[in-house]
N, C-alpha and C. Protein backbone atom coordinates (compact mmCIF):
# COMPACT_ATOMS: atom_id res chain seq x y z
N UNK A 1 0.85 -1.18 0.00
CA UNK A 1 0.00 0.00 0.00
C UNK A 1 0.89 1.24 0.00
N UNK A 2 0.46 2.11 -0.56
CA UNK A 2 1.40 3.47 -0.88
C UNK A 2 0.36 4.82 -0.08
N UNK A 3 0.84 5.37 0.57
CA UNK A 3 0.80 6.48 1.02
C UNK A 3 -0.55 7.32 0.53
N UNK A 4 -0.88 8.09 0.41
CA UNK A 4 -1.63 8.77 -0.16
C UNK A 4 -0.59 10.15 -1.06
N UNK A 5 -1.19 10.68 -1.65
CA UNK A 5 -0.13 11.30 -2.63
C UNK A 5 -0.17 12.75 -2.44
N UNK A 6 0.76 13.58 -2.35
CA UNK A 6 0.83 15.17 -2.78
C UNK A 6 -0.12 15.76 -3.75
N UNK A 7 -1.13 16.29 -3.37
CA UNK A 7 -2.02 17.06 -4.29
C UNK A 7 -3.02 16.12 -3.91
N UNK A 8 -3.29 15.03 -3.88
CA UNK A 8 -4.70 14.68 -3.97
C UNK A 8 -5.37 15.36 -2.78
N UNK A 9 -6.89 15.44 -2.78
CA UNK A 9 -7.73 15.45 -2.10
C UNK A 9 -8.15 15.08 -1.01
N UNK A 10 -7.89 15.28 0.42
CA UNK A 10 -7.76 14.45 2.16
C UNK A 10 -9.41 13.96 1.80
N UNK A 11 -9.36 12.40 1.84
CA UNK A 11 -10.79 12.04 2.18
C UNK A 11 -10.97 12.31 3.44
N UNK A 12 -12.72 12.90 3.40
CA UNK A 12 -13.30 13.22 4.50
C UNK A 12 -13.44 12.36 5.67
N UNK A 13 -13.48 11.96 6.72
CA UNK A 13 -14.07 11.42 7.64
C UNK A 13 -14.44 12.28 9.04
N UNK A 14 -15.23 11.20 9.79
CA UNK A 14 -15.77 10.84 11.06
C UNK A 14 -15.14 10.13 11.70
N UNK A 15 -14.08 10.73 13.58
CA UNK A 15 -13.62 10.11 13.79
C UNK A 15 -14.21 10.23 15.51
N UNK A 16 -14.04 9.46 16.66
CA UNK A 16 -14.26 9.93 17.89
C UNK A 16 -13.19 10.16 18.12
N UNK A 17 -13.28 11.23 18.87
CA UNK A 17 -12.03 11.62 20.08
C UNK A 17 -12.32 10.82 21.41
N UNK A 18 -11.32 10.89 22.52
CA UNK A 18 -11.47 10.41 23.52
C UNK A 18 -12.69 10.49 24.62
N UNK A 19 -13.37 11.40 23.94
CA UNK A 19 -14.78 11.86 24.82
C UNK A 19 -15.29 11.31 24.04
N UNK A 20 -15.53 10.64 22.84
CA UNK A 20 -16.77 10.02 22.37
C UNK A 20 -17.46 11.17 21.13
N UNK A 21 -16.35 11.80 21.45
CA UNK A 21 -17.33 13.12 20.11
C UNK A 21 -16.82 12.76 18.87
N UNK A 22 -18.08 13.28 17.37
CA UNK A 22 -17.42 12.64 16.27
C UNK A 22 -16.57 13.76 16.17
N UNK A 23 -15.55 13.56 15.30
CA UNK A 23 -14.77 15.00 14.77
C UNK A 23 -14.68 14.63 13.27
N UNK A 24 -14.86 15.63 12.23
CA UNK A 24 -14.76 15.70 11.05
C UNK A 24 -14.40 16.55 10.39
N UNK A 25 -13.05 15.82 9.53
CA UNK A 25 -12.41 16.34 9.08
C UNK A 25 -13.08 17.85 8.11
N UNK A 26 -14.01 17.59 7.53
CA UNK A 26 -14.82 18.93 6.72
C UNK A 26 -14.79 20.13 7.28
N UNK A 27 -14.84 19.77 8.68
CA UNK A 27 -15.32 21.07 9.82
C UNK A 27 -13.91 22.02 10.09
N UNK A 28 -12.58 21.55 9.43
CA UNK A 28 -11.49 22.80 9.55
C UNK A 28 -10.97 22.93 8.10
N UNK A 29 -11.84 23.21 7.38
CA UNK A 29 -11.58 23.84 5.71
C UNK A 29 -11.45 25.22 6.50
N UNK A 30 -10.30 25.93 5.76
CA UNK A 30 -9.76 27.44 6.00
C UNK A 30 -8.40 27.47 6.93
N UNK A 31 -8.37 25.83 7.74
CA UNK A 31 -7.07 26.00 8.52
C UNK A 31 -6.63 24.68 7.61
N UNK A 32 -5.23 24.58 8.34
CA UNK A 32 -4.37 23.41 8.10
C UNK A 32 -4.88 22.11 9.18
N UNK A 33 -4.37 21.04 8.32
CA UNK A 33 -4.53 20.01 9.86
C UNK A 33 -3.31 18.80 9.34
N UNK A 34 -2.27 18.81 10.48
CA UNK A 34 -1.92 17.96 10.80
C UNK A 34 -2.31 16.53 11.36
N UNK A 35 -2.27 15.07 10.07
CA UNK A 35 -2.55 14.05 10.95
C UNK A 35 -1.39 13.31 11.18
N UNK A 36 -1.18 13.04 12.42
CA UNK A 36 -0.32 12.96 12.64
C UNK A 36 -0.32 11.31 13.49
N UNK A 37 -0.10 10.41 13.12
CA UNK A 37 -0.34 9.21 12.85
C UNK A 37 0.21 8.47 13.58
N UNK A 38 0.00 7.63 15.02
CA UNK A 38 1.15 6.44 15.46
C UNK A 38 0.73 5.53 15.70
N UNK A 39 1.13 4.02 15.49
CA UNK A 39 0.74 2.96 15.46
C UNK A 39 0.34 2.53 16.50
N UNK A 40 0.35 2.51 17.88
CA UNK A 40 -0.75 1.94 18.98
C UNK A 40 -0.10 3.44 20.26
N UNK A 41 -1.56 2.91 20.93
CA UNK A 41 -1.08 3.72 22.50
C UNK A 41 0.20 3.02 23.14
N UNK A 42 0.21 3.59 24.57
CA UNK A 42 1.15 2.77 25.21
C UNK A 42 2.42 2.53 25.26
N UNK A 43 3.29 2.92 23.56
CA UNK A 43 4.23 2.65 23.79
C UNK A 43 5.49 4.04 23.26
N UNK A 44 6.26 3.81 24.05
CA UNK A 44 7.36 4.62 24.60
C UNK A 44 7.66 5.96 23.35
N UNK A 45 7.93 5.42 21.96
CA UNK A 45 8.12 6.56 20.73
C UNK A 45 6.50 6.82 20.42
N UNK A 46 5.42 6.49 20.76
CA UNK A 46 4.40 6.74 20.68
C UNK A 46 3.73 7.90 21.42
N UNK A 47 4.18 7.77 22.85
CA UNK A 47 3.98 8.60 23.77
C UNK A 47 4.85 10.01 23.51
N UNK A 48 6.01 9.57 22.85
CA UNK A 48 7.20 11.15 22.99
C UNK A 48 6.24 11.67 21.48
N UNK A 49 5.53 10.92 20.65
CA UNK A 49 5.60 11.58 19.40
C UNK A 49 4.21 12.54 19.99
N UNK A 50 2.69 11.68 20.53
CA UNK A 50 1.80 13.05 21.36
C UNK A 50 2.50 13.76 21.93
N UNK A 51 3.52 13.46 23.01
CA UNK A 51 3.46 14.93 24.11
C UNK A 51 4.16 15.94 23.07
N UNK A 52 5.11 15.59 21.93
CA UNK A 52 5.29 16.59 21.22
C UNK A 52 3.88 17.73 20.40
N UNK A 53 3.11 16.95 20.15
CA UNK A 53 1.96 17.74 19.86
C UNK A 53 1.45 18.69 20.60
N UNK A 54 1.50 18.01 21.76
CA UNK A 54 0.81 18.98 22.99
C UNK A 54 1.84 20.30 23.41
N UNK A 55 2.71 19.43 23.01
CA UNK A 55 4.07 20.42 23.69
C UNK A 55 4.15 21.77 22.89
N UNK A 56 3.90 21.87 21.53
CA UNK A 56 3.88 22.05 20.04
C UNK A 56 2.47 23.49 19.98
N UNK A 57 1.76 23.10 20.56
CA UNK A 57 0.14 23.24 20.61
C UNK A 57 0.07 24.96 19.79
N UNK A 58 1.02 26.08 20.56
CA UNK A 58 0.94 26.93 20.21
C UNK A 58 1.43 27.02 18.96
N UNK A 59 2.28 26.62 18.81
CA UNK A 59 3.25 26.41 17.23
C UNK A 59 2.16 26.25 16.28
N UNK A 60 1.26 25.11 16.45
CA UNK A 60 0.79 25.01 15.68
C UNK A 60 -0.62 25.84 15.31
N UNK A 61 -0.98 26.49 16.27
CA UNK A 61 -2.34 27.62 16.49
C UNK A 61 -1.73 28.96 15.67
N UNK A 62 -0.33 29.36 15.69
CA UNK A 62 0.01 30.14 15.28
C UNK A 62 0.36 30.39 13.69
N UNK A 63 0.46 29.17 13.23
CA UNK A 63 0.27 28.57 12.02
C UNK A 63 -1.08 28.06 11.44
N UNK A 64 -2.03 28.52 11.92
CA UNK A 64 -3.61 28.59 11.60
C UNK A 64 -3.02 26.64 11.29
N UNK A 65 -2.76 25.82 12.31
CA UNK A 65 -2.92 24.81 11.71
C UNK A 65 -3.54 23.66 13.21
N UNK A 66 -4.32 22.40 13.18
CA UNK A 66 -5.02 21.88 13.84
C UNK A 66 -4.11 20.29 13.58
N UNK A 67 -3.57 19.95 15.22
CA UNK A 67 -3.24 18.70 15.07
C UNK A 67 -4.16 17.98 16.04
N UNK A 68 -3.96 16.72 15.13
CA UNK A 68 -4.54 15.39 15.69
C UNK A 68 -3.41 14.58 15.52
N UNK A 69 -3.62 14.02 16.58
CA UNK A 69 -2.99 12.51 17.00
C UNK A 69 -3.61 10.95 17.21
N UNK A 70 -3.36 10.25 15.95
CA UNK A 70 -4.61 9.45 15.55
C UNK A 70 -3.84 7.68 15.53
N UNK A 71 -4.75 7.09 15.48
CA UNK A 71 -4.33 5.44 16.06
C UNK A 71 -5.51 4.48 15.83
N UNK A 72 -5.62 3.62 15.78
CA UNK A 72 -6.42 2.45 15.39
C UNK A 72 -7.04 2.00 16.87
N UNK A 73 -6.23 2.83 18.00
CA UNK A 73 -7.24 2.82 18.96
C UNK A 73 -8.25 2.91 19.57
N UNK A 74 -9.15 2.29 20.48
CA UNK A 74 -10.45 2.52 21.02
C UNK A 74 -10.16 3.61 21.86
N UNK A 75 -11.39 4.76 21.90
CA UNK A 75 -11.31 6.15 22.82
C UNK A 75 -11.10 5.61 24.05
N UNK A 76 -11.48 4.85 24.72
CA UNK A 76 -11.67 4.27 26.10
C UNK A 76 -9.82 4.21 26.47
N UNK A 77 -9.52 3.59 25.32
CA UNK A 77 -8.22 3.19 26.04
C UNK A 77 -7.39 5.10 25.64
N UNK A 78 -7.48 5.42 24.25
CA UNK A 78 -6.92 6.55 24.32
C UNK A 78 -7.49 7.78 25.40
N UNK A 79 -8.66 7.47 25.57
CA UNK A 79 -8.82 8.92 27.04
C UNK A 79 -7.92 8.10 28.22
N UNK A 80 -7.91 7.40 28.29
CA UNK A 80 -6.94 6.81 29.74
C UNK A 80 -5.41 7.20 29.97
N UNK A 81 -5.05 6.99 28.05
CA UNK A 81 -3.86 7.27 28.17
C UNK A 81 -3.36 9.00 28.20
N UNK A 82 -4.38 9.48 27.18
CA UNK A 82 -4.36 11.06 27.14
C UNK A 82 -4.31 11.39 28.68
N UNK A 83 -4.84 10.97 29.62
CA UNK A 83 -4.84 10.98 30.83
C UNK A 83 -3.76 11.20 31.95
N UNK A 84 -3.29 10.09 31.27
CA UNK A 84 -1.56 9.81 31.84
C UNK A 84 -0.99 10.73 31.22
N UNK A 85 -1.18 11.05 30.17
CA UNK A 85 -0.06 11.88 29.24
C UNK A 85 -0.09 13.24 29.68
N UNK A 86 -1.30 13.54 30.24
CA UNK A 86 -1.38 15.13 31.02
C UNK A 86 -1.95 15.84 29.17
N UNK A 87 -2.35 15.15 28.22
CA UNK A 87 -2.78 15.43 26.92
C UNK A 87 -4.59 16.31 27.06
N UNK A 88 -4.01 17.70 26.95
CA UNK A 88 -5.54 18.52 27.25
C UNK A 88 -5.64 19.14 26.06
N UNK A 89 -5.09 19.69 25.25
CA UNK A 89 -5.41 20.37 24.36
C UNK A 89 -5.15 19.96 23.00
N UNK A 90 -4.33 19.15 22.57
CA UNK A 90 -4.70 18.17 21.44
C UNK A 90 -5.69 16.97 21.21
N UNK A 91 -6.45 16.93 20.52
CA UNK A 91 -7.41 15.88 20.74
C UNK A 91 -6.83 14.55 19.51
N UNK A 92 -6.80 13.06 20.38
CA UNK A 92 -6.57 12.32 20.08
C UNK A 92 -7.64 11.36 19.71
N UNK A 93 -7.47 11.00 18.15
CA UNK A 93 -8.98 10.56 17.09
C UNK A 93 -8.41 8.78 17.32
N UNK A 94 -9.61 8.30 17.46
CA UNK A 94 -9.68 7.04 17.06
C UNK A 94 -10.32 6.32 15.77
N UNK A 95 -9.30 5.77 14.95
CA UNK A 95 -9.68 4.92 14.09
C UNK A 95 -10.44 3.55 14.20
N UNK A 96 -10.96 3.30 15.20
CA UNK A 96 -11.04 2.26 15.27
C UNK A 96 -12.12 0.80 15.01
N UNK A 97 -13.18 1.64 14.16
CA UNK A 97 -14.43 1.22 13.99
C UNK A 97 -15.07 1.79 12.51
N UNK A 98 -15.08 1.60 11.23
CA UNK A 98 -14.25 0.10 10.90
C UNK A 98 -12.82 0.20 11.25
N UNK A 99 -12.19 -0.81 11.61
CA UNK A 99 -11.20 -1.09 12.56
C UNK A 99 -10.05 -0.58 11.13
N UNK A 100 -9.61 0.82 11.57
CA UNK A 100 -8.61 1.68 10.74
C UNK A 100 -8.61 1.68 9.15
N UNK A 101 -10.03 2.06 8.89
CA UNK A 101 -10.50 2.32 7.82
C UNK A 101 -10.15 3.93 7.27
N UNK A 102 -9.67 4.94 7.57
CA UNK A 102 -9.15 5.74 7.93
C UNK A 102 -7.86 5.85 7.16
N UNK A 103 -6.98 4.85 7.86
CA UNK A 103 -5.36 4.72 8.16
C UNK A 103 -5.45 4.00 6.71
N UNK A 104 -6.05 3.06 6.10
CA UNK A 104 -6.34 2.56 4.76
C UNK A 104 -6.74 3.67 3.65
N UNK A 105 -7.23 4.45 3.68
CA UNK A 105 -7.89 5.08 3.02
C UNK A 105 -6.65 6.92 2.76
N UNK A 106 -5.68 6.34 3.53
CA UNK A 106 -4.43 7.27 3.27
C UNK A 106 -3.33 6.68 3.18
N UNK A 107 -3.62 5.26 2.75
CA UNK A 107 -2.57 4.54 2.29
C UNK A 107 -1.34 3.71 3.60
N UNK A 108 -2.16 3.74 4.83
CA UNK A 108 -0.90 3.82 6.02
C UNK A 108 -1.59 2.80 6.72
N UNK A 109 -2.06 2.07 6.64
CA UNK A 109 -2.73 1.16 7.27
C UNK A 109 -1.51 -0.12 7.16
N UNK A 110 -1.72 -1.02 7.78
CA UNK A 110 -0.46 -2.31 7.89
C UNK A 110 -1.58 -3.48 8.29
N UNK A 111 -1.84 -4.06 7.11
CA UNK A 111 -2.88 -5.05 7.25
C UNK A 111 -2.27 -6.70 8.33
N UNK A 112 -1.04 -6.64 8.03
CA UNK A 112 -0.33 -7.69 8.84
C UNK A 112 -0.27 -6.95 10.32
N UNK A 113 -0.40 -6.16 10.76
CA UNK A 113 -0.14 -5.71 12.12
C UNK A 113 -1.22 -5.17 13.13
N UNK A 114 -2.48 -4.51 11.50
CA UNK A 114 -3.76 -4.38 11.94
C UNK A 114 -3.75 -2.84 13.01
N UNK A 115 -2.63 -2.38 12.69
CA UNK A 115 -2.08 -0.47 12.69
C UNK A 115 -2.02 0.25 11.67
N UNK A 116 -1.77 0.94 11.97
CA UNK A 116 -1.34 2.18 11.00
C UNK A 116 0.29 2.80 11.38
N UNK A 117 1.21 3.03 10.05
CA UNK A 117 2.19 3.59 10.00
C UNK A 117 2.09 4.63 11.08
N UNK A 118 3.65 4.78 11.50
CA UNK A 118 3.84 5.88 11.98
C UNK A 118 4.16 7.23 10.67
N UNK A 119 3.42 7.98 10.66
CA UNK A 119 3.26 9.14 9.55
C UNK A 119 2.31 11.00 9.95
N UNK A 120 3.24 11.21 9.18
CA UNK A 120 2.44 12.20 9.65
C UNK A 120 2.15 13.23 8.12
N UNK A 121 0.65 13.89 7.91
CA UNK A 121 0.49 14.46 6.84
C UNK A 121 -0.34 15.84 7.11
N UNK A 122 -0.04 16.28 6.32
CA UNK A 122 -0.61 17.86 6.41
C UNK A 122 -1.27 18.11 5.38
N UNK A 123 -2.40 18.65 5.30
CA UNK A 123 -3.53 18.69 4.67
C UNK A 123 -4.13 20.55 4.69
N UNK A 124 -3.81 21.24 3.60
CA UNK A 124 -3.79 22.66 3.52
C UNK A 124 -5.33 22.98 3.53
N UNK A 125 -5.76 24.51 3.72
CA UNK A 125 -7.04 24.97 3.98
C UNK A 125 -8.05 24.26 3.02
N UNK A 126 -7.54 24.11 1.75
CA UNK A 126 -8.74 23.72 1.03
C UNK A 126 -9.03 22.61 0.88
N UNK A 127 -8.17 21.31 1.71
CA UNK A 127 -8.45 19.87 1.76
C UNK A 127 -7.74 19.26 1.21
N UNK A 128 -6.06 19.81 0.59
CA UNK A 128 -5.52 19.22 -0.40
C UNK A 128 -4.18 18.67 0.66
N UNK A 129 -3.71 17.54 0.47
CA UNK A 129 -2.94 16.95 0.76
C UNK A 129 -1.67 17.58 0.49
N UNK A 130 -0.62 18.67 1.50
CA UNK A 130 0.71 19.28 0.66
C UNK A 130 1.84 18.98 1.64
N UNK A 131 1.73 17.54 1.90
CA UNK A 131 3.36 16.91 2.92
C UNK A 131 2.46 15.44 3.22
N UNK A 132 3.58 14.62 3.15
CA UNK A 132 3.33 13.35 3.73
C UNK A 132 4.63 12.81 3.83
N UNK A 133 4.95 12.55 5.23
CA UNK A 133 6.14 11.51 5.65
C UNK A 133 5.87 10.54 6.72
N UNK A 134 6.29 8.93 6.23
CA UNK A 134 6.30 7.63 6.19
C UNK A 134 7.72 7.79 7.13
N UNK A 135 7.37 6.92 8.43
CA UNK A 135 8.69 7.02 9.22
C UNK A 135 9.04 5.55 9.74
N UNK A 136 9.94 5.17 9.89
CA UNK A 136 9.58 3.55 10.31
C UNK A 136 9.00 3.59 11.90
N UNK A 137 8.30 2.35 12.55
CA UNK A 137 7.96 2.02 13.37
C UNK A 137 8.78 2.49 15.06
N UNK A 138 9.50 2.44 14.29
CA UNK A 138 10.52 3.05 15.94
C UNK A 138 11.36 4.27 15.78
N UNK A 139 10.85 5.23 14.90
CA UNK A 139 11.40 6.20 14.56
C UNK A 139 10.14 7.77 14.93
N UNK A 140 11.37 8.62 16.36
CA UNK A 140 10.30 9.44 16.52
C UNK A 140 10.28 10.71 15.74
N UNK A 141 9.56 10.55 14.86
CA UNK A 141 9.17 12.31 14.18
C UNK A 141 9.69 13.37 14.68
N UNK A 142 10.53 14.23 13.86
CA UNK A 142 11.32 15.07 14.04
C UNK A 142 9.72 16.70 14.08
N UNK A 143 9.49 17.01 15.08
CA UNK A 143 8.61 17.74 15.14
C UNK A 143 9.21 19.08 14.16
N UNK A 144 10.36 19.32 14.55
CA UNK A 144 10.91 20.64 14.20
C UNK A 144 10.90 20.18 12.16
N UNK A 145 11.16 19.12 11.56
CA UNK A 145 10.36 19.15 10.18
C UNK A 145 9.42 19.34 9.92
N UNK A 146 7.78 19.25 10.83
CA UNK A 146 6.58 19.13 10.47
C UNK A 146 6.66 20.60 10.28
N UNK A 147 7.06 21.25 11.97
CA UNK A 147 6.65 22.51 11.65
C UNK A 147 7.60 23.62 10.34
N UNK A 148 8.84 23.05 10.00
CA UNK A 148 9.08 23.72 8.83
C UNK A 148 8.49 23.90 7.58
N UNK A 149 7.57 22.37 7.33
CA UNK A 149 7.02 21.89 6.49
C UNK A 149 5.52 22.74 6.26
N UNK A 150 4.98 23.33 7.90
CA UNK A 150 3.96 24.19 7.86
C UNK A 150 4.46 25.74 7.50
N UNK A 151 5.52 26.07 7.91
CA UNK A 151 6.07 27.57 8.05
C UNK A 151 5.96 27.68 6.47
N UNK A 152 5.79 26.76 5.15
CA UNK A 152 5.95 27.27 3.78
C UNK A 152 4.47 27.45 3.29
N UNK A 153 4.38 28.44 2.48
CA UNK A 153 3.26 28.36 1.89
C UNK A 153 2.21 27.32 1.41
């Protein structure tokens, strides 16, 4: 499976956040949105790649841009962990029902593992796909690229 591509079109979805609310993607046409992608809760480059989001939060408000931190996880288990993580102001989407239909549908899904790549993509005001990077599994995202990657037109 290949990625989703530069220029195409971010398919829309419906995702819950950890409260159970849907969030959809349609509803931030005019800003940017970072999805920002890691393969399960719980574990150690998973955890450093959210608190960077959170950590990030203004960076990215200041850049008219909206991150999510998204996973093939159930909300139940991601509000627990957002929990632990001290995670208040980034909201973390669950894929998980159809079980990372989502993470397939941007090319990042891992049908043998039944996750999604660690990746992260940026998706400009008008819905168009303009950055996507594929990172391996134990590799933590260099935050300071995303946000260069936002600082360009």
């Amino acid at each position: 499976m290949k990625p989703i591509e530069i220029g195409a079109a971010a398919p829309d979805f419906t995702l819950e956040d950890v409260f159970e609310k849907g969030v959809h993607l349609s509803d931030y046409k005019g800003k940017r949105v970072l999805l920002s992608w890691h393969p399960i809760a719980w574990t150690g480059v998973c955890t450093d790649q959210m608190r960077s989001l959170e950590v990030n939060y203004d960076k990215f408000q200041a850049l008219n841009t909206v991150a999510f931190g998204l996973s093939v996880d159930p909300s139940a288990c991601k509000k627990a962990w957002a929990a632990v993580l001290s995670i208040q102001k980034t909201s973390l989407l669950c894929d998980f029902w159809p079980h990372g239909k989502v993470a397939q549908e941007y090319g990042i899904f891992i049908d043998e593992f039944g996750m999604s790549q660690r990746a992260n993509i940026i998706i400009d005001e008008k819905g168009i796909v303009k950055w996507v990077k594929v990172y391996p599994l134990s590799q933590l995202p260099d935050i300071n690229e995303v946000l260069e990657a936002l600082s360009k037109p």
